[in-house]
N, C-alpha and C. Protein backbone atom coordinates (compact mmCIF):
# COMPACT_ATOMS: atom_id res chain seq x y z
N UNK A 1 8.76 20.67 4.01
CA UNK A 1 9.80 19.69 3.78
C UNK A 1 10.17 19.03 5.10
N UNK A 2 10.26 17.71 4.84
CA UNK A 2 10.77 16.87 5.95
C UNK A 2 11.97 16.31 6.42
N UNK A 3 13.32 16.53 6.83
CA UNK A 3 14.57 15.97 6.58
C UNK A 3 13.86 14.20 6.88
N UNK A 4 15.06 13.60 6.82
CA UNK A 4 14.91 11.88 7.06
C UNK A 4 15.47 11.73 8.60
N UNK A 5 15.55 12.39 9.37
CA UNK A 5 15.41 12.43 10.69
C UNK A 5 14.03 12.66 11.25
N UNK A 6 13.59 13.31 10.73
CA UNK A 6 12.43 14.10 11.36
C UNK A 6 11.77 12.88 10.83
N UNK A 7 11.51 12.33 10.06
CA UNK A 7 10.99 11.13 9.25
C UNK A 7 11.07 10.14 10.23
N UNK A 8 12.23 9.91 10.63
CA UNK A 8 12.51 8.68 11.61
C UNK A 8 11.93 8.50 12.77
N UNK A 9 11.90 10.12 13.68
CA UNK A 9 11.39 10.47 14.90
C UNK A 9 9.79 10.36 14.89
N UNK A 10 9.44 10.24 13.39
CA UNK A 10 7.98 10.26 13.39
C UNK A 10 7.35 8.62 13.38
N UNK A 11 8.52 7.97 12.91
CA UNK A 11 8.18 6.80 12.36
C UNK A 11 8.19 5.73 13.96
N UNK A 12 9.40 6.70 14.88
CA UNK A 12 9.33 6.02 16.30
C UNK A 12 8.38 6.37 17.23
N UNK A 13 7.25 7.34 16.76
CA UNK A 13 6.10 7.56 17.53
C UNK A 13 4.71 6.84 16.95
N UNK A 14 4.80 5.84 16.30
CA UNK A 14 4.04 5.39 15.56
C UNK A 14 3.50 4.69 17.51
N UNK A 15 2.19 4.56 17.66
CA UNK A 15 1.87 3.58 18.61
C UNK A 15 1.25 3.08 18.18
N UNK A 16 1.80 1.36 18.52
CA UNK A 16 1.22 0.35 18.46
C UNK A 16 0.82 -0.05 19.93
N UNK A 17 -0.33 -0.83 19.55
CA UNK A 17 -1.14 -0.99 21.23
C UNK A 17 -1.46 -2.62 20.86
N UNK A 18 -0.97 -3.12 21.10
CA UNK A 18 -1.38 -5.25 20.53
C UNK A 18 -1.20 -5.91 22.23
N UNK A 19 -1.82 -6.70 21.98
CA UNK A 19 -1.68 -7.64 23.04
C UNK A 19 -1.03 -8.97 22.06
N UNK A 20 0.45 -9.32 22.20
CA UNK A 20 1.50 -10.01 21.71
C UNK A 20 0.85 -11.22 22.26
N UNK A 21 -0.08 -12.26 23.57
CA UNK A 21 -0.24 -13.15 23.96
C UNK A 21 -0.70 -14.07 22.91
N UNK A 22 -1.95 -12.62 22.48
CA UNK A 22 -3.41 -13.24 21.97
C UNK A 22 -3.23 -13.57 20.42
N UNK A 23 -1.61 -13.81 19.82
CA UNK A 23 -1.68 -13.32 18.54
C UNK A 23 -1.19 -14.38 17.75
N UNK A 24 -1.40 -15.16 18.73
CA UNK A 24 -0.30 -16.91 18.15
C UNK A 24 -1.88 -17.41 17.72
N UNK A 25 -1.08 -18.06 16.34
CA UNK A 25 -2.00 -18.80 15.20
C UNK A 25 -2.07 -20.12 15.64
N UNK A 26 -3.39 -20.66 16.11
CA UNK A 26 -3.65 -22.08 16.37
C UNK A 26 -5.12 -22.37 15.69
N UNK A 27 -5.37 -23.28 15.37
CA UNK A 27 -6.77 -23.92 15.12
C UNK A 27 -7.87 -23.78 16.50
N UNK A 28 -7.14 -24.67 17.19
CA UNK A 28 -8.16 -24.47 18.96
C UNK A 28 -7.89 -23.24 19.22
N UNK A 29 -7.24 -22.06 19.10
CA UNK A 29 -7.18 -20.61 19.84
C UNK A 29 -7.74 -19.66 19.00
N UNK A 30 -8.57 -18.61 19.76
CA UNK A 30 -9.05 -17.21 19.36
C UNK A 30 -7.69 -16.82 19.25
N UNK A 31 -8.08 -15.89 18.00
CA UNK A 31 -6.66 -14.98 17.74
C UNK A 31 -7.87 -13.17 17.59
N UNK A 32 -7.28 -12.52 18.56
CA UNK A 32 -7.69 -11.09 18.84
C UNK A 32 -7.17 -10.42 17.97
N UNK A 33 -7.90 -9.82 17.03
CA UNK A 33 -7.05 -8.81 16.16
C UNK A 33 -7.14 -7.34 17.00
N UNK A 34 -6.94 -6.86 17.40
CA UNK A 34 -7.52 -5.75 18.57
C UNK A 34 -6.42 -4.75 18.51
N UNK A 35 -5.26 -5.12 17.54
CA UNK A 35 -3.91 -3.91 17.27
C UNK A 35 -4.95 -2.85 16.64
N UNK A 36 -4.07 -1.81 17.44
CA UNK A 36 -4.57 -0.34 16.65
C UNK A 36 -3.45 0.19 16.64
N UNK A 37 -3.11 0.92 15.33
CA UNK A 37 -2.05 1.70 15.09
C UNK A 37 -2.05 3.26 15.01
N UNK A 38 -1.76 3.58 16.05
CA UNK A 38 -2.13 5.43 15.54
C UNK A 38 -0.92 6.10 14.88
N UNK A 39 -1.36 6.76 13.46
CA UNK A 39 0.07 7.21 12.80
C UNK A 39 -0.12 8.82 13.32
N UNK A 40 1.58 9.49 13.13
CA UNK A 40 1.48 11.12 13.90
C UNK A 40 0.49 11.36 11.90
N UNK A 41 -0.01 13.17 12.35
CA UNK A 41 -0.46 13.69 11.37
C UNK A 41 -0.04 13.53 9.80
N UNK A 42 1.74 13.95 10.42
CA UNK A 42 2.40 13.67 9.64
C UNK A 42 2.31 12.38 8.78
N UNK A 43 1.77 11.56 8.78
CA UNK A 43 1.81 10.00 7.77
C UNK A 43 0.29 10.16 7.21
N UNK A 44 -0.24 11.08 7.57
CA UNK A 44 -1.72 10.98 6.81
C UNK A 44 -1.38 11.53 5.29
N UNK A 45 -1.72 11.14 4.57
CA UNK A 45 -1.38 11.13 3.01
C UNK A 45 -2.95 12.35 2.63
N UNK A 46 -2.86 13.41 2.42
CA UNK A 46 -3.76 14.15 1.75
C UNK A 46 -3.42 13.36 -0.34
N UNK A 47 -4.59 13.28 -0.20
CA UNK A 47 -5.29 12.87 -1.85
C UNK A 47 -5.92 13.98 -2.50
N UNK A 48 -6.37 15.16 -1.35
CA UNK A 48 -6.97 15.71 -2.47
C UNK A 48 -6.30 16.45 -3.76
N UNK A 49 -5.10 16.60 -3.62
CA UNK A 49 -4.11 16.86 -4.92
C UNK A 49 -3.78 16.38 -5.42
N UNK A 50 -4.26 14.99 -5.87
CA UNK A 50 -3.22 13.59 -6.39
C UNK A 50 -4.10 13.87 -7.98
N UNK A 51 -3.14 14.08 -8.81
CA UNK A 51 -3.68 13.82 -10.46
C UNK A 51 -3.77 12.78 -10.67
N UNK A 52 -3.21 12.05 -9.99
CA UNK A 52 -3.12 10.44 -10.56
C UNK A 52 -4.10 9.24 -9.95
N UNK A 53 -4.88 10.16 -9.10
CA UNK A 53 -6.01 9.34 -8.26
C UNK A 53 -7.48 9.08 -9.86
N UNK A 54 -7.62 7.96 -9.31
CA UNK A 54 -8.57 7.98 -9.92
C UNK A 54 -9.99 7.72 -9.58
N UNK A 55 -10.89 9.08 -9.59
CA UNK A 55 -12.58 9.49 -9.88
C UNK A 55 -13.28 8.59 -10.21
N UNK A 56 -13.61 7.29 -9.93
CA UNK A 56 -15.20 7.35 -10.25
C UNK A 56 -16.11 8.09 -11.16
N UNK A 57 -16.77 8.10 -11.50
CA UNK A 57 -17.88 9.15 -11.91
C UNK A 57 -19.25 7.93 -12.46
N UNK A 58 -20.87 9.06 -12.46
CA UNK A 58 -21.84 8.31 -12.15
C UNK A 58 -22.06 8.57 -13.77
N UNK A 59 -23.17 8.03 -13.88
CA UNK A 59 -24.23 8.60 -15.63
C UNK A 59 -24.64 10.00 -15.59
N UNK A 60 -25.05 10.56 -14.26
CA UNK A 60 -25.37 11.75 -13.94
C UNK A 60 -23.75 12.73 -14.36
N UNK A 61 -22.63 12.35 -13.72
CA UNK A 61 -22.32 13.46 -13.97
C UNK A 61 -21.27 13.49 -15.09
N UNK A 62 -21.41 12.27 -15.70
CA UNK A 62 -21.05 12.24 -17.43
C UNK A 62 -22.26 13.25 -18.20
N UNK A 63 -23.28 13.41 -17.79
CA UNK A 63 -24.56 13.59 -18.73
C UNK A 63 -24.23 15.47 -18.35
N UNK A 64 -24.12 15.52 -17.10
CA UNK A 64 -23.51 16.97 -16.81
C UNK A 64 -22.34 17.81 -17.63
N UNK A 65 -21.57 16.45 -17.50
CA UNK A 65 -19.77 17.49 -17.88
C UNK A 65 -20.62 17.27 -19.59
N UNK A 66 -21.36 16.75 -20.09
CA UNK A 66 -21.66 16.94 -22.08
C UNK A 66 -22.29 17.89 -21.76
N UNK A 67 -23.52 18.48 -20.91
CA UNK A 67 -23.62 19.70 -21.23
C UNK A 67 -22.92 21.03 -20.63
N UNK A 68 -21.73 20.65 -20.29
CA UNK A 68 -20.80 21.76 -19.60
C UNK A 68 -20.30 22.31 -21.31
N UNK A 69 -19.35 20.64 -22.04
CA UNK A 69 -18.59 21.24 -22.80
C UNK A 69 -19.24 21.70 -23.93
N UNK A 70 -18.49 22.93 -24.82
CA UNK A 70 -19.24 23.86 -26.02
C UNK A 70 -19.25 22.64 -27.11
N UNK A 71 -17.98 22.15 -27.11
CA UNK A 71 -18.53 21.16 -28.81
C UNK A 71 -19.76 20.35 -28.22
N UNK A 72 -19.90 19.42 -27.12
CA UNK A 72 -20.61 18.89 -26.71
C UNK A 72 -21.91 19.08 -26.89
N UNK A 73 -22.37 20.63 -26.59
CA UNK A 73 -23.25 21.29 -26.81
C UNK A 73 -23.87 21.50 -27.84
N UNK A 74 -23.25 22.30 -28.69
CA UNK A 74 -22.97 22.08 -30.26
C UNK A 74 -23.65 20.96 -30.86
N UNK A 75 -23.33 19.80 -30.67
CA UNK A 75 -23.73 18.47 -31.41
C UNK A 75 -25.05 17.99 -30.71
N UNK A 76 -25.31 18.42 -29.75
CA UNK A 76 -26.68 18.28 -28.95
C UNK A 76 -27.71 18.93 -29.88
N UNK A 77 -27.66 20.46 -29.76
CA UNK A 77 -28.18 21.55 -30.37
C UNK A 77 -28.48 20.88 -32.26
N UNK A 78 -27.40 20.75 -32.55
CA UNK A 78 -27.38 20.26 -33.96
C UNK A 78 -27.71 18.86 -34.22
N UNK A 79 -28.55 18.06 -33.33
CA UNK A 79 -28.55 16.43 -32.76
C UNK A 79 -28.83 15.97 -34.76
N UNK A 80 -29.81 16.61 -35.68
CA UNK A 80 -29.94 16.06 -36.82
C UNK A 80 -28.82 16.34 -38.10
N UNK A 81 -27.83 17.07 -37.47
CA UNK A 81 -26.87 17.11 -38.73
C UNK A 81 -25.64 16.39 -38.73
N UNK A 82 -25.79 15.61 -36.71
CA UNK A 82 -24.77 14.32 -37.27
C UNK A 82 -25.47 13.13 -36.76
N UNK A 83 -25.26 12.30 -38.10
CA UNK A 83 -26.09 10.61 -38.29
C UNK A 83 -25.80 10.16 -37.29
N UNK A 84 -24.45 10.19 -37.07
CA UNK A 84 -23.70 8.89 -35.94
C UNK A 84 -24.40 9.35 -34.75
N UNK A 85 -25.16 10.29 -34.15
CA UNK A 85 -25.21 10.25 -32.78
C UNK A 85 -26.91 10.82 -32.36
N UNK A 86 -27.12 9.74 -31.37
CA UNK A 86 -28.38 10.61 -30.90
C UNK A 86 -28.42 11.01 -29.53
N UNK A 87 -29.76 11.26 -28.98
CA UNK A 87 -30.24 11.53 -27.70
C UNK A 87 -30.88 10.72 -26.89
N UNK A 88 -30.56 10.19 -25.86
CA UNK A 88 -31.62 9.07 -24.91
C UNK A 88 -31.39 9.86 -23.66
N UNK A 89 -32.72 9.82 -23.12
CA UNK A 89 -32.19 10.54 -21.27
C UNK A 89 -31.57 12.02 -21.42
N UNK A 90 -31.32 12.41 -22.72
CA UNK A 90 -30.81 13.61 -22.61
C UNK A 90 -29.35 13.57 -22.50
N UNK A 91 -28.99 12.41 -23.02
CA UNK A 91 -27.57 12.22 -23.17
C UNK A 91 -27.23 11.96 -24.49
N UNK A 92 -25.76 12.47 -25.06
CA UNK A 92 -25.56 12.23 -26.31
C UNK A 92 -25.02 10.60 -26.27
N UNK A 93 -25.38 10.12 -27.56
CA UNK A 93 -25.36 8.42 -27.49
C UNK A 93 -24.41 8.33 -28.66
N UNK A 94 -23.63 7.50 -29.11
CA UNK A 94 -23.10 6.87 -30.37
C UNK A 94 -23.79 5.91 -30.75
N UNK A 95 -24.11 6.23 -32.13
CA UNK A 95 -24.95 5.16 -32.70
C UNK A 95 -23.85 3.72 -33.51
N UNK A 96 -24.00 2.86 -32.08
CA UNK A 96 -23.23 1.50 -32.28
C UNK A 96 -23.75 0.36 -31.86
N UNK A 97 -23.40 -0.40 -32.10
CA UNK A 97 -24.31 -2.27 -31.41
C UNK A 97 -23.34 -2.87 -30.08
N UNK A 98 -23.62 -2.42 -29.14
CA UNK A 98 -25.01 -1.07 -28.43
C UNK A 98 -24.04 0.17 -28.38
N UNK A 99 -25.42 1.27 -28.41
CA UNK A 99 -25.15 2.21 -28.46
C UNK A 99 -23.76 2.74 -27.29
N UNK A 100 -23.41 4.01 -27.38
CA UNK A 100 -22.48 3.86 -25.96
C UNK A 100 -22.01 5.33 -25.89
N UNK A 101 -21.79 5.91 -24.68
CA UNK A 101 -22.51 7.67 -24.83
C UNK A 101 -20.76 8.38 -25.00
N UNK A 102 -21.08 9.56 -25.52
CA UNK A 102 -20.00 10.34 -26.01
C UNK A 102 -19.53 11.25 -25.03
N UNK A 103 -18.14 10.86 -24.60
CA UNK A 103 -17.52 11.44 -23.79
C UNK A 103 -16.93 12.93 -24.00
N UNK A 104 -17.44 13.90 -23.28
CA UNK A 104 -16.67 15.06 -23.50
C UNK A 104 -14.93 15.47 -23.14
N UNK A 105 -14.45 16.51 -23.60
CA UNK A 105 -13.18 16.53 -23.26
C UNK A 105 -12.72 16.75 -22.16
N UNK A 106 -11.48 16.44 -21.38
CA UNK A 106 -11.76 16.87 -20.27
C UNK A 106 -11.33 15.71 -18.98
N UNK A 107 -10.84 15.79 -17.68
CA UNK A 107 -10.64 14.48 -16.95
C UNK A 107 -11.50 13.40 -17.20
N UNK A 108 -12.78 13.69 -17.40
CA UNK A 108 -13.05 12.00 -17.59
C UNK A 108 -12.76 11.45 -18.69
N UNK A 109 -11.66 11.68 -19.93
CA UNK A 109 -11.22 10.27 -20.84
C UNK A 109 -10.17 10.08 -20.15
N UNK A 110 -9.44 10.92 -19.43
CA UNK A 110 -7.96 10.30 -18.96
C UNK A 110 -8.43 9.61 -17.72
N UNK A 111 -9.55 9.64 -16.72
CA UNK A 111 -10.46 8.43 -15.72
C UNK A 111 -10.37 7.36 -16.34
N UNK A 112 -11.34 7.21 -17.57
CA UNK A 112 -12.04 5.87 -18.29
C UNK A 112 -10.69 5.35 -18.24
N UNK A 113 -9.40 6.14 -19.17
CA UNK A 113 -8.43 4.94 -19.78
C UNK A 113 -7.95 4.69 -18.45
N UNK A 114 -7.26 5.75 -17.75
CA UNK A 114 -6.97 4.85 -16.47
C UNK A 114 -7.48 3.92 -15.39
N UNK A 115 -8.55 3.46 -15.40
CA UNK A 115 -9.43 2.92 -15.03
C UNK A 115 -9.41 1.80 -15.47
N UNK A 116 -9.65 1.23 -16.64
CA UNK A 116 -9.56 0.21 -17.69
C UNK A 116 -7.88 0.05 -18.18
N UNK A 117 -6.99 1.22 -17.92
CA UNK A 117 -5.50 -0.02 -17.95
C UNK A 117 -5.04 -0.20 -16.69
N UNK A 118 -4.90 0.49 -15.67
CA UNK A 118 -4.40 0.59 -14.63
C UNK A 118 -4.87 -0.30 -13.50
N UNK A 119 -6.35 -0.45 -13.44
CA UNK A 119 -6.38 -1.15 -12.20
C UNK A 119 -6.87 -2.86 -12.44
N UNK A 120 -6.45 -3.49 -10.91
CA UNK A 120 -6.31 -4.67 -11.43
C UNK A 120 -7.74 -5.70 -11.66
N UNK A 121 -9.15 -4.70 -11.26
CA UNK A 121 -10.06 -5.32 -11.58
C UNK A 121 -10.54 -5.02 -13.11
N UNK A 122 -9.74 -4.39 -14.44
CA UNK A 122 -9.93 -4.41 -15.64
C UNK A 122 -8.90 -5.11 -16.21
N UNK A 123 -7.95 -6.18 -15.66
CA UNK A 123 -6.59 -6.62 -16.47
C UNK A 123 -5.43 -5.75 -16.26
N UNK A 124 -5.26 -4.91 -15.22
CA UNK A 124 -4.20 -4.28 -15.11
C UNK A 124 -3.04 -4.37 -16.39
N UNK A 125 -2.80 -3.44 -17.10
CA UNK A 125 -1.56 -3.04 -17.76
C UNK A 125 -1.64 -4.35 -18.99
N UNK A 126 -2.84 -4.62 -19.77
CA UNK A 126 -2.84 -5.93 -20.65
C UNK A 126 -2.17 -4.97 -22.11
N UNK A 127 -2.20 -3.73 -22.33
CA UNK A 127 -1.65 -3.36 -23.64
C UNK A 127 -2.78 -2.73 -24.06
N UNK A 128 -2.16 -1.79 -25.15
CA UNK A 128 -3.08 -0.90 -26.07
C UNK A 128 -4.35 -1.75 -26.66
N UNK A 129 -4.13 -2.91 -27.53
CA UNK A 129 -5.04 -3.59 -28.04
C UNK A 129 -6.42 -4.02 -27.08
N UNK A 130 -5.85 -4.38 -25.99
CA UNK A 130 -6.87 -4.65 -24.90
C UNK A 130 -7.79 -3.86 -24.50
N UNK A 131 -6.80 -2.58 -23.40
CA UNK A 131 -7.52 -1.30 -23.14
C UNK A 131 -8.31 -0.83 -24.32
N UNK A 132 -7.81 -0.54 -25.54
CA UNK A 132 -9.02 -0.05 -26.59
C UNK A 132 -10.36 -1.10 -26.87
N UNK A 133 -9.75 -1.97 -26.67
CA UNK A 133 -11.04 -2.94 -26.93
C UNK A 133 -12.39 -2.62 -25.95
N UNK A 134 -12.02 -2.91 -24.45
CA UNK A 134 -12.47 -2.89 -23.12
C UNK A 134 -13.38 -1.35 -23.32
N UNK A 135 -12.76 0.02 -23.78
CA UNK A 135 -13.02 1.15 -23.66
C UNK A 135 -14.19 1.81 -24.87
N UNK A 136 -13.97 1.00 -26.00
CA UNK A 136 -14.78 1.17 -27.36
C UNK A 136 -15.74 0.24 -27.00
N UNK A 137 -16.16 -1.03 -25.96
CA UNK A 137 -17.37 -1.51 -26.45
C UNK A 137 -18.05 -0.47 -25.19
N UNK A 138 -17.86 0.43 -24.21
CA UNK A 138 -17.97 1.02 -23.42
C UNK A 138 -18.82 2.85 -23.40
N UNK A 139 -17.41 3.58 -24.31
CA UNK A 139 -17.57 4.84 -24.17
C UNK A 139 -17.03 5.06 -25.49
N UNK A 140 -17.05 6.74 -26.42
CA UNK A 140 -16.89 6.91 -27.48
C UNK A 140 -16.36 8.50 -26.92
N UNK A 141 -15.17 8.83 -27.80
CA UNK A 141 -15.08 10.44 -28.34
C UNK A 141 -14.25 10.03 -29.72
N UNK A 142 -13.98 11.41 -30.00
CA UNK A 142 -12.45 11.41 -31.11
C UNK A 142 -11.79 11.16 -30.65
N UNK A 143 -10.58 10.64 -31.70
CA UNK A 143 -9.27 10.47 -31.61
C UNK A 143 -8.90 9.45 -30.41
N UNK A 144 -9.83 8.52 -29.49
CA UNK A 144 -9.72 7.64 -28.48
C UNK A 144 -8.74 6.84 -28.80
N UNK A 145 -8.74 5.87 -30.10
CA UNK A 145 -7.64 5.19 -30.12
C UNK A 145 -6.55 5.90 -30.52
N UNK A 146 -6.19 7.06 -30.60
CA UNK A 146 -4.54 7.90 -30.10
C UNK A 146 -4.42 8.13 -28.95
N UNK A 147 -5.66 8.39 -28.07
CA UNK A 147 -5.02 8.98 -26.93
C UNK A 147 -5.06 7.82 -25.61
N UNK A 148 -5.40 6.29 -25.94
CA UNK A 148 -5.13 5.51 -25.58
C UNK A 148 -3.61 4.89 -25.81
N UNK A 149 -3.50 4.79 -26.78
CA UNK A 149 -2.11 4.60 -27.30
C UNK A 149 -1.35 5.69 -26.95
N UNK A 150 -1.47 7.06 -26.98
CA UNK A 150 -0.04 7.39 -26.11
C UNK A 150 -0.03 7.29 -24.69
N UNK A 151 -1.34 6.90 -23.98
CA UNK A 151 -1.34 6.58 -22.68
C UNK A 151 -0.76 5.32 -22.77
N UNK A 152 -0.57 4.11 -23.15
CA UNK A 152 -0.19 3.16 -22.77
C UNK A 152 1.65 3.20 -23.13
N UNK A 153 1.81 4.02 -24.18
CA UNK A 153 2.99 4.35 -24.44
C UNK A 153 3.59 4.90 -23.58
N UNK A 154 3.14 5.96 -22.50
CA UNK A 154 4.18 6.63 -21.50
C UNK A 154 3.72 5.62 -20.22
N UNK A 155 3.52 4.83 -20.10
CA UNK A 155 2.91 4.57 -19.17
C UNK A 155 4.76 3.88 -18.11
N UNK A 156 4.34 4.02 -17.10
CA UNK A 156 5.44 3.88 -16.90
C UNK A 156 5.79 1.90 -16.20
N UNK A 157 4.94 1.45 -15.50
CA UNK A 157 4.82 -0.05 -15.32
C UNK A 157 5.13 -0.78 -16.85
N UNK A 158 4.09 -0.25 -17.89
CA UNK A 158 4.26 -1.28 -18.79
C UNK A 158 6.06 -0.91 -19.44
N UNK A 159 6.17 0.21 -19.82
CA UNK A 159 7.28 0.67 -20.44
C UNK A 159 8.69 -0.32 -19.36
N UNK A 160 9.00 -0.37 -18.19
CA UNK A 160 9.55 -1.22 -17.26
C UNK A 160 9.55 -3.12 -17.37
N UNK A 161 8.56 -3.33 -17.61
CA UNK A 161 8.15 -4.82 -17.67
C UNK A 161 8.24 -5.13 -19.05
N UNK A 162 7.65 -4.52 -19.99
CA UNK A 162 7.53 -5.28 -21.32
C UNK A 162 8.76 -5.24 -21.91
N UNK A 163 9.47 -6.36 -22.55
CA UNK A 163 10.50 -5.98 -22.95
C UNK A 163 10.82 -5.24 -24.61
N UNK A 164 11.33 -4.99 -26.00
CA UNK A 164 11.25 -4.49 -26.94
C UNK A 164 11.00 -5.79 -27.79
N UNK A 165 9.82 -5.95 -28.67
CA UNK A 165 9.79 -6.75 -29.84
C UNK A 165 10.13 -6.70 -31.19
N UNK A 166 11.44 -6.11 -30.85
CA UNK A 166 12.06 -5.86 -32.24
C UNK A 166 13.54 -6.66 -32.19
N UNK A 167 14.55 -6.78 -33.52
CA UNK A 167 15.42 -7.15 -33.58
C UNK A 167 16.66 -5.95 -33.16
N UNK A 168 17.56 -6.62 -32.31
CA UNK A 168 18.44 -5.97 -31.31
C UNK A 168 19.60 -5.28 -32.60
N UNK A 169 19.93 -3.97 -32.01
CA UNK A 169 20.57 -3.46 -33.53
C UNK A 169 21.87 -4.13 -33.31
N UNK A 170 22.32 -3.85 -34.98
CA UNK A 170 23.59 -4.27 -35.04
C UNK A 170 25.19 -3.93 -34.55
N UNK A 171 26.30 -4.77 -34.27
CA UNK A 171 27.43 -4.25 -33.86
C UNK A 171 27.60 -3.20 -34.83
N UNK A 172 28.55 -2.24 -34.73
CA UNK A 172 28.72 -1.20 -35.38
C UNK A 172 30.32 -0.87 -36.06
N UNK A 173 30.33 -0.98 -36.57
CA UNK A 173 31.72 -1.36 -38.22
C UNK A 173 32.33 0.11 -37.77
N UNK A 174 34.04 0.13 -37.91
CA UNK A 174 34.33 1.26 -38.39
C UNK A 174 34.68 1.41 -39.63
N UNK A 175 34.45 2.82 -40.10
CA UNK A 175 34.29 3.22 -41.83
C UNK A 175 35.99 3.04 -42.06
């Protein structure tokens, strides 16, 4: 724990190293970007505990985590007793126009959706209808369009910004 002193004392050791001459904006003048800022330890932000960071992930290690999980497995093993799904590459596929591979349980559906609502190169925060759209011509499990929808439901940006599209209740009578 850090008091907000100790915060402050850290924030006044920040060194900045600029040459202030070289930094005026002209058309005819070089402008030196050559500031370096060294922050104390203290301001380095460790990520590797952040739940809310969001993973990447390749084809490889989608094709991995299906054969990690048991249902996953399961429906591999049993590939002819369900219609909807086959095998390409050794990956389970959904049989759709185009096909599109079946996500196991597990951090990567809560990646995909956050990925596709959250950041701003998928439409940042466009709504349930969107994100499901974006995510179904994409990737497939169960129950996706619920667990998109309660992701966009707690979400906390949209819940802030959007306002309620309903009719505002009524004054209230005494009996």
């Amino acid at each position: 724990a850090q008091t907000r002193k100790q915060k402050r004392n850290d924030d006044r050791q920040v060194d900045r190293s600029c040459d202030e001459p070289q930094q005026k904006r002209n058309d005819d003048k070089q402008v030196d970007h050559s500031c370096v800022v060294e922050l104390p330890q203290s301001h380095i932000m460790d990520v590797s505990n952040d739940h809310n960071m969001i993973v990447p992930f390749t084809w490889e290690q989608l094709k991995q985590s299906q054969h990690q999980d048991e249902q996953t497995k399961h429906m591999i093993s049993h590939i002819k007793d369900f219609n909807d799904y086959f095998l390409e590459d050794n990956m389970l596929m959904k049989k759709s126009s185009p096909p599109v591979p079946f996500v196991p349980k597990g951090r990567i559906r809560s990646d995909i959706i956050k990925i596709y609502h959250d950041t701003p190169a998928n439409g940042a925060h466009f709504g349930r209808n969107k994100t499901t759209h974006k995510i179904r011509q994409r990737y497939f499990w169960p129950n996706m369009i619920d667990d998109i929808r309660n992701y966009v439901k707690s979400c906390l940006p949209c819940l802030q910004n959007n306002h309620q599209r309903r009719k505002p209740p009524g004054a209230l009578k005494p009996i």
